[in-house]
C-alpha atoms as a PDB file:
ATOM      1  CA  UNK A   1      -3.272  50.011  -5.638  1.00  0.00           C
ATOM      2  CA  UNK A   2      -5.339  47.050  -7.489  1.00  0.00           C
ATOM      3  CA  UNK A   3      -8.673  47.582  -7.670  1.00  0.00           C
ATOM      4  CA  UNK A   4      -9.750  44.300  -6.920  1.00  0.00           C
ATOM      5  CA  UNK A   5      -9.707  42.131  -3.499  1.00  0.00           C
ATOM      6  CA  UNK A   6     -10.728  38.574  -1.757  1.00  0.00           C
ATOM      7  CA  UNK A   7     -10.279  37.142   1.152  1.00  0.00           C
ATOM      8  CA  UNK A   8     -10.335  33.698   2.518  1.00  0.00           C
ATOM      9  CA  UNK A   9     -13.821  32.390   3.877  1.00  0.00           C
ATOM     10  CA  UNK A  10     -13.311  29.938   6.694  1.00  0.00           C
ATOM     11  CA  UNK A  11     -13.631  26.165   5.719  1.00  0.00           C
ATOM     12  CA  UNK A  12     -16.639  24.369   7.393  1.00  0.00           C
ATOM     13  CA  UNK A  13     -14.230  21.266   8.540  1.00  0.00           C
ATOM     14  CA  UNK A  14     -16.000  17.938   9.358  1.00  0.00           C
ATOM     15  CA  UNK A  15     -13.451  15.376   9.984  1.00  0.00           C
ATOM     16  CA  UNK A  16     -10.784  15.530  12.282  1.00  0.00           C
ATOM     17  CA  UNK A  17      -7.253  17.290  11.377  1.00  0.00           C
ATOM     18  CA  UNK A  18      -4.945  15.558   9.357  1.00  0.00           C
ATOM     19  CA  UNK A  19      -1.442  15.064   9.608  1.00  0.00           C
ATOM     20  CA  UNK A  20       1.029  16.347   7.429  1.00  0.00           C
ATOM     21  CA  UNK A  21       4.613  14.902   6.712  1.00  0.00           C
ATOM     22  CA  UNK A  22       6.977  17.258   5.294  1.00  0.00           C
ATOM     23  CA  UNK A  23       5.414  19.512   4.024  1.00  0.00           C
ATOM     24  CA  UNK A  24       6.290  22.136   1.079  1.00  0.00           C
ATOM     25  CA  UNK A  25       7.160  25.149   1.676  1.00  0.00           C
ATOM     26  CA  UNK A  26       5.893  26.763  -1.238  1.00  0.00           C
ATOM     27  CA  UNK A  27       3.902  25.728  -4.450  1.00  0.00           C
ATOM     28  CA  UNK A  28       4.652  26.618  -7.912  1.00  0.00           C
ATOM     29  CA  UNK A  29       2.043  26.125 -10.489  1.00  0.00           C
ATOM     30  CA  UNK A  30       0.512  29.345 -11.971  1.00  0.00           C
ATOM     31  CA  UNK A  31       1.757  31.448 -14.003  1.00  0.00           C
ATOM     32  CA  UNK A  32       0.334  34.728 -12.755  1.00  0.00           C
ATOM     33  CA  UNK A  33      -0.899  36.173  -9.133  1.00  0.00           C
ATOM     34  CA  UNK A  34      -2.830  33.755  -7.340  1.00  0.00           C
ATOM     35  CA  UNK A  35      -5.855  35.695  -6.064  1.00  0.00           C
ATOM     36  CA  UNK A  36      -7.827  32.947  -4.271  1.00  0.00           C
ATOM     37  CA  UNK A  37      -7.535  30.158  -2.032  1.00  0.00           C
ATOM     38  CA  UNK A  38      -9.647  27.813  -0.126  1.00  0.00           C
ATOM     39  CA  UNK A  39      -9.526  24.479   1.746  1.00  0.00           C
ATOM     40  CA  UNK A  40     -11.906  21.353   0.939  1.00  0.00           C
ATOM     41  CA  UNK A  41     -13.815  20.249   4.522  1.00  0.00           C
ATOM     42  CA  UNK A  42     -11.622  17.428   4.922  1.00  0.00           C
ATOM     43  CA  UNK A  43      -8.143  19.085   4.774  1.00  0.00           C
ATOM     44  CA  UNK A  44      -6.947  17.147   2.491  1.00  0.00           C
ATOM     45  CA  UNK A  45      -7.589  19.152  -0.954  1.00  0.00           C
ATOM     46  CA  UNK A  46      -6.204  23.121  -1.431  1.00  0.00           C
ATOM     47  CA  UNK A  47      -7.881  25.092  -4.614  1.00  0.00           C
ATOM     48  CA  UNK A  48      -6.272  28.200  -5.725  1.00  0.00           C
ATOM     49  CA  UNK A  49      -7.628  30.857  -7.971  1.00  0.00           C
ATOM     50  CA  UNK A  50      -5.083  32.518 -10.372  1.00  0.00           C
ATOM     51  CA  UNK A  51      -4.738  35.419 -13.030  1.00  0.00           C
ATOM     52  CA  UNK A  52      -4.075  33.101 -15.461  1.00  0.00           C
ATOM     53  CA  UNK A  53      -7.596  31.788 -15.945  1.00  0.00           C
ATOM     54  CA  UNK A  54      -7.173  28.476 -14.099  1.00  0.00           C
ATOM     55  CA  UNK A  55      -8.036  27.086 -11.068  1.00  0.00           C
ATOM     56  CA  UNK A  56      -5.560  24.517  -9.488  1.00  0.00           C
ATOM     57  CA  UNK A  57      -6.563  21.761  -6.943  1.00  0.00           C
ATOM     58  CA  UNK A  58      -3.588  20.319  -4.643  1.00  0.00           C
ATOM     59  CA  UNK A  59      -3.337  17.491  -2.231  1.00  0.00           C
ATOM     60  CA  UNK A  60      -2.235  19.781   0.569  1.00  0.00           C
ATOM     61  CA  UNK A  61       0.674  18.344   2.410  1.00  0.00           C
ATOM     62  CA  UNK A  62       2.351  16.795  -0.755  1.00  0.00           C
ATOM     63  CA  UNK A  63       4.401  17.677  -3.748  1.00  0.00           C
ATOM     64  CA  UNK A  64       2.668  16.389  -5.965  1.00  0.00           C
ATOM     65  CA  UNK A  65       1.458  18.473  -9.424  1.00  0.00           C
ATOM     66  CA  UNK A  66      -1.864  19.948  -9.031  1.00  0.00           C
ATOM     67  CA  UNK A  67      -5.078  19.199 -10.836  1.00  0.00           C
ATOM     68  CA  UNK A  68      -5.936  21.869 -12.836  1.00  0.00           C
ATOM     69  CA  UNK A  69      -8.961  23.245 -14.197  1.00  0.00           C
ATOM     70  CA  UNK A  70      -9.470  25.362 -17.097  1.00  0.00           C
ATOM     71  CA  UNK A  71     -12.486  27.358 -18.607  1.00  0.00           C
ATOM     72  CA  UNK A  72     -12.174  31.014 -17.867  1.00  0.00           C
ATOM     73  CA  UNK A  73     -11.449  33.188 -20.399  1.00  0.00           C
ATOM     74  CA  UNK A  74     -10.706  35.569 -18.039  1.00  0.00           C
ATOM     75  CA  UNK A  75      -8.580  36.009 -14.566  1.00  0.00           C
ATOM     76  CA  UNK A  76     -10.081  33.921 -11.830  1.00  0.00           C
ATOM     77  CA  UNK A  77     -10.869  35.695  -8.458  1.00  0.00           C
ATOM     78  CA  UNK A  78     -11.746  33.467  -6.041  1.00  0.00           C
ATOM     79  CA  UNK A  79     -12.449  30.131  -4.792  1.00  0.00           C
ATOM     80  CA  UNK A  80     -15.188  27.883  -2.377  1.00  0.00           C
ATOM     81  CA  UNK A  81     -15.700  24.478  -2.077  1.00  0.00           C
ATOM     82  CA  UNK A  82     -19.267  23.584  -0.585  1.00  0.00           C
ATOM     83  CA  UNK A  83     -19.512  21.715   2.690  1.00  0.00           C
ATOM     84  CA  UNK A  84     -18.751  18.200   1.901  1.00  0.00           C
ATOM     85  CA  UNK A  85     -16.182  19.133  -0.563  1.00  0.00           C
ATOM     86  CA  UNK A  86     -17.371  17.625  -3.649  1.00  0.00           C
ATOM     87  CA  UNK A  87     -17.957  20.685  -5.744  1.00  0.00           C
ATOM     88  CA  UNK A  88     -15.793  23.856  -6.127  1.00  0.00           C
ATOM     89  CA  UNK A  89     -17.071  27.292  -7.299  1.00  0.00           C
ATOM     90  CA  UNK A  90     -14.872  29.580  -8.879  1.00  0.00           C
ATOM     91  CA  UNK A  91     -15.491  33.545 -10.384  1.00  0.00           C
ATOM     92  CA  UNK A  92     -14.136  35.458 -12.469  1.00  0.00           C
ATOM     93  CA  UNK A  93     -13.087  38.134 -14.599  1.00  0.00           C
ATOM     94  CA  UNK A  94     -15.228  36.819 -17.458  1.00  0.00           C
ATOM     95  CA  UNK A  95     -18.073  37.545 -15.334  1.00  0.00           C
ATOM     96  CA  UNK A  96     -19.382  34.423 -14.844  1.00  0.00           C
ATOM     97  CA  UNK A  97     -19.340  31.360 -11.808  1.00  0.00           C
ATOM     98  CA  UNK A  98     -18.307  27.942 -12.891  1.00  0.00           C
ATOM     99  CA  UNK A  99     -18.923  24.880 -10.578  1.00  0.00           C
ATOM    100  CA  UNK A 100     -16.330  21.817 -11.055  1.00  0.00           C
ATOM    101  CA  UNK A 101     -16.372  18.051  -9.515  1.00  0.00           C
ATOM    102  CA  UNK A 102     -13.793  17.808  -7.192  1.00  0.00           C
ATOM    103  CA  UNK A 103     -13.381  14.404  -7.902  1.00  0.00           C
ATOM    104  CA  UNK A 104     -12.263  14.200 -11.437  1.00  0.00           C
ATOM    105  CA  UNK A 105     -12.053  18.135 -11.925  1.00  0.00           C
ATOM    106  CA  UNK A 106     -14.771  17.984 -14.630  1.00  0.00           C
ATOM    107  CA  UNK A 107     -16.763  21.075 -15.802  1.00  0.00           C
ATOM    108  CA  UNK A 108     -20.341  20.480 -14.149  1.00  0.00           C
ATOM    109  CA  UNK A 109     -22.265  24.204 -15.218  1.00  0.00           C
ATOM    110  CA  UNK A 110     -21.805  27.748 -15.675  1.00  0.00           C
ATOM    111  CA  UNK A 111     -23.811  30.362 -13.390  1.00  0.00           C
ATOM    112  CA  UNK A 112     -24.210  33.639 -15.233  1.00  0.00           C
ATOM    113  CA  UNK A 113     -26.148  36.757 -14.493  1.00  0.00           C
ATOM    114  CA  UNK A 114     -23.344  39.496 -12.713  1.00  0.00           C
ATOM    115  CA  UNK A 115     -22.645  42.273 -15.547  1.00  0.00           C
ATOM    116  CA  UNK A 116     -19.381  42.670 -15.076  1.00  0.00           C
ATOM    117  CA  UNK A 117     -16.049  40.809 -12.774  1.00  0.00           C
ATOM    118  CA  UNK A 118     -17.299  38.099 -10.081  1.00  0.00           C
ATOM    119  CA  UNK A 119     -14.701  38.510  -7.264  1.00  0.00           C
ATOM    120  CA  UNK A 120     -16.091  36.252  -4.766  1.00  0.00           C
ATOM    121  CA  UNK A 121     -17.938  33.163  -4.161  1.00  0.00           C
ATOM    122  CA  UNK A 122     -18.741  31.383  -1.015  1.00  0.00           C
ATOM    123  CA  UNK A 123     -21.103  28.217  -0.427  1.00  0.00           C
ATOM    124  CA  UNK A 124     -23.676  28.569   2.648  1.00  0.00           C
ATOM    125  CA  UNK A 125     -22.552  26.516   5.587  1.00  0.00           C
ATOM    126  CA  UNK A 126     -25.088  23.412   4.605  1.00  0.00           C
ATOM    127  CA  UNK A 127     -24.230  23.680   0.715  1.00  0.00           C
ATOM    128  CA  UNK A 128     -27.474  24.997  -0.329  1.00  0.00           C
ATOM    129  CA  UNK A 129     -26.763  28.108  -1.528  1.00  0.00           C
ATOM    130  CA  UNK A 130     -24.222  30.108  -3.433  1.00  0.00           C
ATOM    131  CA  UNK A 131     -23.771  33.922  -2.928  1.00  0.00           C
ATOM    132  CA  UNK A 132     -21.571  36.112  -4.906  1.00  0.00           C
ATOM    133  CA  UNK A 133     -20.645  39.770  -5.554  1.00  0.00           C
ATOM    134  CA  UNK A 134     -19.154  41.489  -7.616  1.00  0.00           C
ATOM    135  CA  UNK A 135     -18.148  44.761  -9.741  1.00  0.00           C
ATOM    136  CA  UNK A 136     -21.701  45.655 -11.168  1.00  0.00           C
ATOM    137  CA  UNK A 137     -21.984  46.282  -7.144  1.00  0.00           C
ATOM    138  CA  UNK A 138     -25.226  43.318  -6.890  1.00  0.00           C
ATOM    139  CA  UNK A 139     -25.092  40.784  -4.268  1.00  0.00           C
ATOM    140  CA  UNK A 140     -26.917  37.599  -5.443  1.00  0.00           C
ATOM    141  CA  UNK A 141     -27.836  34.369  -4.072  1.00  0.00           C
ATOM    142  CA  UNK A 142     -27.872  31.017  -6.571  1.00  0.00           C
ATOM    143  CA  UNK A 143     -28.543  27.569  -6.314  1.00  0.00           C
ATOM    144  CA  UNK A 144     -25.734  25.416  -7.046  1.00  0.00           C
ATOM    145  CA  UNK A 145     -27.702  22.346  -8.368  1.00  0.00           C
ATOM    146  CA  UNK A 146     -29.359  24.254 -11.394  1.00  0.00           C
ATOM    147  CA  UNK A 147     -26.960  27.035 -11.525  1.00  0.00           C
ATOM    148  CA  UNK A 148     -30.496  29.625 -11.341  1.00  0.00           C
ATOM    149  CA  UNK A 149     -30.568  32.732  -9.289  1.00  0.00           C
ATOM    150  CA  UNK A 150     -32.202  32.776  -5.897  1.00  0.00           C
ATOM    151  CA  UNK A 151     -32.192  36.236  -5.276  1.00  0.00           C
ATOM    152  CA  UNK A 152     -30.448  39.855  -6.287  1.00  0.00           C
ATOM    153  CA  UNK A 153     -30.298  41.140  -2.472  1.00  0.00           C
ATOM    154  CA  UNK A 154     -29.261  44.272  -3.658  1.00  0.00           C
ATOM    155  CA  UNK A 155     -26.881  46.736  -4.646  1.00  0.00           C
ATOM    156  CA  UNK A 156     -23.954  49.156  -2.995  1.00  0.00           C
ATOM    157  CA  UNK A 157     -23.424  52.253  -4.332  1.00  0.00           C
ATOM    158  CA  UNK A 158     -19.796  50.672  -5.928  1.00  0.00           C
ATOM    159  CA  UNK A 159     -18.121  47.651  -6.551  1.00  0.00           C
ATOM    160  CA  UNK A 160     -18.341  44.459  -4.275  1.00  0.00           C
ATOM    161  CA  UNK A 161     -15.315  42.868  -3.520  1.00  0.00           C
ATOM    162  CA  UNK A 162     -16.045  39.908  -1.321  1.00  0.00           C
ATOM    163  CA  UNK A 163     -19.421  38.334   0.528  1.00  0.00           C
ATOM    164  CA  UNK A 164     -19.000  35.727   3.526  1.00  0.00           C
ATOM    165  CA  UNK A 165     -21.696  33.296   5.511  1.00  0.00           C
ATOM    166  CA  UNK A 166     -22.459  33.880   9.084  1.00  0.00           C
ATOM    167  CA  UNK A 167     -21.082  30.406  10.532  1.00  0.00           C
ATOM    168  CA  UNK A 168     -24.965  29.211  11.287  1.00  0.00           C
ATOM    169  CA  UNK A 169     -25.350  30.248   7.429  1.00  0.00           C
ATOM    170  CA  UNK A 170     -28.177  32.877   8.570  1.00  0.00           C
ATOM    171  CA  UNK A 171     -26.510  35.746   7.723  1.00  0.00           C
ATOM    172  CA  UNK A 172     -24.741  37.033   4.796  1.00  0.00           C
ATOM    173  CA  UNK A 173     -22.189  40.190   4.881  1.00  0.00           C
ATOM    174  CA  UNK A 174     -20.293  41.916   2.005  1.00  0.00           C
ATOM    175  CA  UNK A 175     -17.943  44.415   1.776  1.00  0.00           C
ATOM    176  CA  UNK A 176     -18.047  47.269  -0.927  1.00  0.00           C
ATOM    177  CA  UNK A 177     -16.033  49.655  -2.166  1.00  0.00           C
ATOM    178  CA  UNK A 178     -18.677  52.262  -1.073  1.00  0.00           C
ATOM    179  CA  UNK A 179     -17.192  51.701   2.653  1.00  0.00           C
ATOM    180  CA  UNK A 180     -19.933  49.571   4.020  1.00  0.00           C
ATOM    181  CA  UNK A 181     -20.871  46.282   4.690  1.00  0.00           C
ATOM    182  CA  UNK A 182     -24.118  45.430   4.125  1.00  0.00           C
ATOM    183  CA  UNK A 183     -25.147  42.463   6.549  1.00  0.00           C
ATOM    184  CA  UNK A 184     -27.941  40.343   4.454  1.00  0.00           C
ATOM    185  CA  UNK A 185     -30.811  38.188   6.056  1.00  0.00           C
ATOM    186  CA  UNK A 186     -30.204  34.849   4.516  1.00  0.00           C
ATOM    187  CA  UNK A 187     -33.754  32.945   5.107  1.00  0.00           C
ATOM    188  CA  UNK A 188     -35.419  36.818   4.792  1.00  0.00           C
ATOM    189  CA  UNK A 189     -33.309  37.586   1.475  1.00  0.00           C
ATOM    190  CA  UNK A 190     -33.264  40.619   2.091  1.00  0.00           C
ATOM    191  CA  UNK A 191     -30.892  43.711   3.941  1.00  0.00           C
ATOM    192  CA  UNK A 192     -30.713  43.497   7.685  1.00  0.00           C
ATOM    193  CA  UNK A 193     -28.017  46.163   8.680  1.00  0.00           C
ATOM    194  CA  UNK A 194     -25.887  48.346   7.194  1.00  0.00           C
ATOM    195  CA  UNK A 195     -22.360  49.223   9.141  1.00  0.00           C
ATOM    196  CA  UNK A 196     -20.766  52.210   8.083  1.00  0.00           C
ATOM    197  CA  UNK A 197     -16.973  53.318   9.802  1.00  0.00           C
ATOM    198  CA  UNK A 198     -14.048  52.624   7.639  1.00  0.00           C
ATOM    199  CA  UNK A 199     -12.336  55.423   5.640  1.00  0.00           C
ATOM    200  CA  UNK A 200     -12.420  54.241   2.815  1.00  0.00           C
ATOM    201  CA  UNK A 201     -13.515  51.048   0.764  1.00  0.00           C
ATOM    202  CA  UNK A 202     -13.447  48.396   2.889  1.00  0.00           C
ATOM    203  CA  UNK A 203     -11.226  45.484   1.116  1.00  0.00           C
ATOM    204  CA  UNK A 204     -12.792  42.340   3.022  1.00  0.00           C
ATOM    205  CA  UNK A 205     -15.235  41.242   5.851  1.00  0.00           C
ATOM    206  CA  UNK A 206     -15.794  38.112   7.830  1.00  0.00           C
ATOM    207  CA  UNK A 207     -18.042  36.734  10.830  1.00  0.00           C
ATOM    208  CA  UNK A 208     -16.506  35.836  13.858  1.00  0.00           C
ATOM    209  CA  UNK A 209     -17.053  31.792  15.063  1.00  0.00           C
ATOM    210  CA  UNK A 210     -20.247  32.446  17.336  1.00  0.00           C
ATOM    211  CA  UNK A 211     -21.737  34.742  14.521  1.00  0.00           C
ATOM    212  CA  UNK A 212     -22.397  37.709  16.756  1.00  0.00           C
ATOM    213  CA  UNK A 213     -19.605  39.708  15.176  1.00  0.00           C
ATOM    214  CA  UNK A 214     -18.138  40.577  12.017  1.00  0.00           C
ATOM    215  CA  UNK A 215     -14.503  41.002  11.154  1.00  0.00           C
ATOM    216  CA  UNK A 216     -13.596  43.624   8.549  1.00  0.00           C
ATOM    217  CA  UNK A 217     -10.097  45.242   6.866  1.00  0.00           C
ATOM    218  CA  UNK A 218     -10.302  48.465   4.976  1.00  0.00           C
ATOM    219  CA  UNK A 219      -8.629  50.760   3.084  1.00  0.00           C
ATOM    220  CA  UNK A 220      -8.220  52.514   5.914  1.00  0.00           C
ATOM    221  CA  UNK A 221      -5.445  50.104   7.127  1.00  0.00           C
ATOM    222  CA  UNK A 222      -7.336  49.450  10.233  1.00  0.00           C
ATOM    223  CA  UNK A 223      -9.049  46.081  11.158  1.00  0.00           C
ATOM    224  CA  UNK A 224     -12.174  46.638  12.762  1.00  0.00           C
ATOM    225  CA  UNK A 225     -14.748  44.099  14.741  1.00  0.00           C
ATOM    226  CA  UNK A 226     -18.697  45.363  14.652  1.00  0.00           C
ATOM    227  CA  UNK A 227     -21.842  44.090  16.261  1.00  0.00           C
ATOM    228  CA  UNK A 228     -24.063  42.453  14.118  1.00  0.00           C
ATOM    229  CA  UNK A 229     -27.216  43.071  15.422  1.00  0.00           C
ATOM    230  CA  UNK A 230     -26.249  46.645  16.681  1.00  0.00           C
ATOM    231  CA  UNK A 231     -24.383  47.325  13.601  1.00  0.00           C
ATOM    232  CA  UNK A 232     -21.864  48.971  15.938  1.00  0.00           C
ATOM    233  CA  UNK A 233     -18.147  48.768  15.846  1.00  0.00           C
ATOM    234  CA  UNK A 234     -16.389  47.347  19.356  1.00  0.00           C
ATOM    235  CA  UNK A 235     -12.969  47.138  18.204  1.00  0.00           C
ATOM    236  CA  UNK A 236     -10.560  49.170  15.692  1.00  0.00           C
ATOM    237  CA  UNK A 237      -6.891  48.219  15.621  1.00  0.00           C
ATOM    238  CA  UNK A 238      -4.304  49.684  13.714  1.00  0.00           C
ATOM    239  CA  UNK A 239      -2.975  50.903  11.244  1.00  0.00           C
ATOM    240  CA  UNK A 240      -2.063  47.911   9.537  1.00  0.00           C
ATOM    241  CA  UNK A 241       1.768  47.875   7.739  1.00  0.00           C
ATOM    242  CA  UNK A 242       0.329  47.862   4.455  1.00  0.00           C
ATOM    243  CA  UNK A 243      -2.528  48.040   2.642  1.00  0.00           C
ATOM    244  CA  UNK A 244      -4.286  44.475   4.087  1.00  0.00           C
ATOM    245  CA  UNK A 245      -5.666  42.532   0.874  1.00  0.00           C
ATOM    246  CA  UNK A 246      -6.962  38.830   3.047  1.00  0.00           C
ATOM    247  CA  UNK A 247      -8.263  37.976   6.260  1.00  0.00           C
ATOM    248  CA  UNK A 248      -9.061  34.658   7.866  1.00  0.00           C
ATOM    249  CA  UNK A 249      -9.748  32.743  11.251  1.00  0.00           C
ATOM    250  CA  UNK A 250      -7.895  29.948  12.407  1.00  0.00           C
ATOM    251  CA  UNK A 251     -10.167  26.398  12.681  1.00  0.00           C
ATOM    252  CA  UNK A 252     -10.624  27.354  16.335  1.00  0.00           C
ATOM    253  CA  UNK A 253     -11.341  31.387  16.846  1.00  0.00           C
ATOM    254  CA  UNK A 254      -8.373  32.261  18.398  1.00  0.00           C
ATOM    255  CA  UNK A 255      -6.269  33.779  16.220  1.00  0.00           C
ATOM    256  CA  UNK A 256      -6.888  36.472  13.288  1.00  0.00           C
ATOM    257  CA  UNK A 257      -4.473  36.891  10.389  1.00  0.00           C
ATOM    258  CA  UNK A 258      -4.195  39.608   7.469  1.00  0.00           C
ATOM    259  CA  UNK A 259      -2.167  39.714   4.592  1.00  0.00           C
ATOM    260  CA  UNK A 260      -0.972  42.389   2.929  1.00  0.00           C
ATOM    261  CA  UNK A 261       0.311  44.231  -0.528  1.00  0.00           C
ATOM    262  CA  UNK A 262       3.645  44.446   0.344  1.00  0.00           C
ATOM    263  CA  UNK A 263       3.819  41.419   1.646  1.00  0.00           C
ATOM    264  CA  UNK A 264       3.125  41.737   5.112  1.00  0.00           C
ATOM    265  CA  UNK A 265       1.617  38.669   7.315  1.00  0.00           C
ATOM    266  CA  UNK A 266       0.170  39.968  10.782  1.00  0.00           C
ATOM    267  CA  UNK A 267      -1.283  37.748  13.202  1.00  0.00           C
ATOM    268  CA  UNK A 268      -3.696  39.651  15.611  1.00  0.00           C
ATOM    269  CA  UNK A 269      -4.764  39.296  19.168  1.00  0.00           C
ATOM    270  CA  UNK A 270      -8.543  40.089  19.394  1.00  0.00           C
ATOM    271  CA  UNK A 271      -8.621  40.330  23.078  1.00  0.00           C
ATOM    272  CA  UNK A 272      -5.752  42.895  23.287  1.00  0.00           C
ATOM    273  CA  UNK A 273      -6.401  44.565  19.902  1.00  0.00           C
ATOM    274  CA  UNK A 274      -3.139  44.750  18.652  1.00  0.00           C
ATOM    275  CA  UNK A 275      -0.608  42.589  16.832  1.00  0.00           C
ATOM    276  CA  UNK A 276       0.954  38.986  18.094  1.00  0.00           C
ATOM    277  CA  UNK A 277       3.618  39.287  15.531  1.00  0.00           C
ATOM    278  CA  UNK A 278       3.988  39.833  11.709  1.00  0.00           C
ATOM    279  CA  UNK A 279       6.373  38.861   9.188  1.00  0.00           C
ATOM    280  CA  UNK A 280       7.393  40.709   5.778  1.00  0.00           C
ATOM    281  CA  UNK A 281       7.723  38.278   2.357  1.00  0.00           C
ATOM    282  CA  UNK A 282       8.558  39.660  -0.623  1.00  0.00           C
ATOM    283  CA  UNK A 283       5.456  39.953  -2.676  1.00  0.00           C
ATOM    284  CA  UNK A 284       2.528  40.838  -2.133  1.00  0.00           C
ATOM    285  CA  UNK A 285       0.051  39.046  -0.488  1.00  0.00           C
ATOM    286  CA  UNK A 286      -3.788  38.743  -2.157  1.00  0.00           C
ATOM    287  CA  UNK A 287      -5.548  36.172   0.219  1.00  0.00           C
ATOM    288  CA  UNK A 288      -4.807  34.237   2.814  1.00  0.00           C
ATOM    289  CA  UNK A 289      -5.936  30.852   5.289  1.00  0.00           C
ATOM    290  CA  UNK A 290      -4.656  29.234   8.383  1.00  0.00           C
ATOM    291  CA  UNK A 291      -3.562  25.477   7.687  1.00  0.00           C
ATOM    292  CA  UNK A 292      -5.822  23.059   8.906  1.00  0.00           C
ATOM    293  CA  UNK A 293      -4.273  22.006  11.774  1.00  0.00           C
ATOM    294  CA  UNK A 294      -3.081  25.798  12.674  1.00  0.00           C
ATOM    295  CA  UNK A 295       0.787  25.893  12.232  1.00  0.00           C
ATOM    296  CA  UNK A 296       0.846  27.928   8.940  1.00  0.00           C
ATOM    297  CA  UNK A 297      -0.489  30.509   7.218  1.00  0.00           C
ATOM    298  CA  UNK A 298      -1.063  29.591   3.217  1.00  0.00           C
ATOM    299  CA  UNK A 299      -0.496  32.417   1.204  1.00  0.00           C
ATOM    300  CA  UNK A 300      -1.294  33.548  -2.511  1.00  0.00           C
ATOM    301  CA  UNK A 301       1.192  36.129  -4.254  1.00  0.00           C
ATOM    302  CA  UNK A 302       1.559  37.871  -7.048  1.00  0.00           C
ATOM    303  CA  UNK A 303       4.642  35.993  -8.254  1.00  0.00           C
ATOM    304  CA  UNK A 304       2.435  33.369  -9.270  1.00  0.00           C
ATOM    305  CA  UNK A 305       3.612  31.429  -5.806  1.00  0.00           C
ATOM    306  CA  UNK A 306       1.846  29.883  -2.687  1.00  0.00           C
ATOM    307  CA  UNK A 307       3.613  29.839  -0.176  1.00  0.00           C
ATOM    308  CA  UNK A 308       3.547  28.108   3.546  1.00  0.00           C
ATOM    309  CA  UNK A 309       4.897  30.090   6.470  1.00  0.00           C
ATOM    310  CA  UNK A 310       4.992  28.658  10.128  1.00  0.00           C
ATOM    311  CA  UNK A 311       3.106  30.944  12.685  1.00  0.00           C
ATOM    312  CA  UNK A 312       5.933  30.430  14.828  1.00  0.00           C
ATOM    313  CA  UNK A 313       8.386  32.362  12.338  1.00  0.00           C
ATOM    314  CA  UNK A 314       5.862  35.711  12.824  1.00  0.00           C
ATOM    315  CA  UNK A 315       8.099  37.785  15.604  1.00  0.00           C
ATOM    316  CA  UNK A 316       6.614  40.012  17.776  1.00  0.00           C
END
């Protein structure tokens, strides 16, 4: 099993949805697994992180060739664009953060200060801040305009594999290879709760809309919903088909979706606890995100592919 995880932070979105017209199916640019993926606020723009040291920007929607960005000397883990989509963060294996203009795609600055692999970055909700984590196990806030650090909020006990924003950008929780998350007060900068049942590390972790919650996948195959502020788990469904690798919202709450090693794509009803339908493709799946408008799930593989599958293809 790779050592290494992400999932897919929820875009803050700000305009309306827009409309696609025959859309690919799939999107062929990289040349090794794509790890990352993320959507600008506007819909419009998809970034994807890869293993082959770029980062590529596409006008979602279209087949057109993708912007890409290079930099890294190393594999590149993950992906955020900040909330009015004019910069883009990406980490990596070359341990450091590099912020682009989305614009033109032009280098702005280089964040360094992790010891080892960055494997996620996430903007807070109003753009102000940057966290990341990674495998020297530190959580650490930056800001993004003169690439300092904020804060080190701390350390697990082993490597960090992905941090997300509480959706009011209070909050900050990250999931470890120790088997907790570690919820961090944002404005406080320092640890508010620590939640402790998976079996394992737990792969990826993210906050439900109304913030009271927080989503999480383990090794464990089980997805599990906790209380924030009683650091208590409400909801364990389960086992997963395979070893879950991404996790993401759709735009409006309702649905959860998972992705998997093998390949497996699982929807999830919250309210039941159990599956709403999966679908197997044939590679395995490192991250994941709803469309903007709902209909899809985007997926990154490790046969250097993207692909687009309809929700209405996952059978029950």
């Amino acid at each position: 099993m790779v050592r290494h995880f992400v999932f897919t932070t929820l875009s803050v979105l700000l305009t309306a949805p827009f409309v696609y017209a025959q859309a690919p199916t799939e999107l062929k640019g990289h040349t090794e697994k794509v790890h990352g993926l993320a959507f600008s606020p506007d819909d419009k723009l998809l970034a994807t992180a890869g293993f082959d040291n770029n980062v590529k920007i596409w006008e979602y929607g279209t087949t057109k060739e993708p912007r890409t960005l290079t930099g890294h000397t190393g594999p590149v883990y993950s992906v955020a664009f900040n909330n009015d989509g004019t910069i883009l963060a990406s980490a990596s294996h070359d341990g450091t953060i590099r912020l682009w203009n989305v614009a033109d795609g032009k280098f702005l600055r280089e964040i360094k200060g992790h010891t080892g692999i960055v494997d996620s970055v996430v903007f807070s909700p109003d753009g102000k801040a940057l966290a990341s984590c990674g495998a020297d196990k530190t959580v650490r806030l930056w800001n993004p305009v003169d690439a300092k650090e904020v804060k080190n909020l701390g350390a697990h006990a082993n490597s960090v594999y992905t941090v997300a924003f509480s959706p009011d950008g209070k909050y900050l929780a990250s999931a470890s290879a120790d088997g907790l998350i570690k919820v961090w007060d944002v404005m406080g900068q320092k640890e508010f709760k620590s939640i402790k049942g998976h079996e394992g590390r737990v792969i990826a972790a993210v906050f439900t809309p109304d913030n009271a919650s927080v989503v999480s996948i383990g090794e464990d195959k089980t997805v599990r919903v906790w209380n924030v502020a009683e650091a208590k788990e409400t909801k364990k469904m389960g086992p997963t088909p395979d070893d879950p690798y991404g996790i993401a919202f759709s735009k409006d709450g309702k649905q959860l979706a998972t992705s998997g090693y093998s390949g497996v794509l699982t929807l999830w009803n919250l309210a039941e606890g159990k599956p709403a339908g999966s679908k197997k493709i044939k590679f395995g799946a490192y991250c994941i995100a709803f469309s903007p408008d709902g209909t899809s799930l985007v997926t990154g593989h490790d046969n250097h592919m993207v692909y687009i599958t309809p929700v209405s293809s996952l059978g029950k």
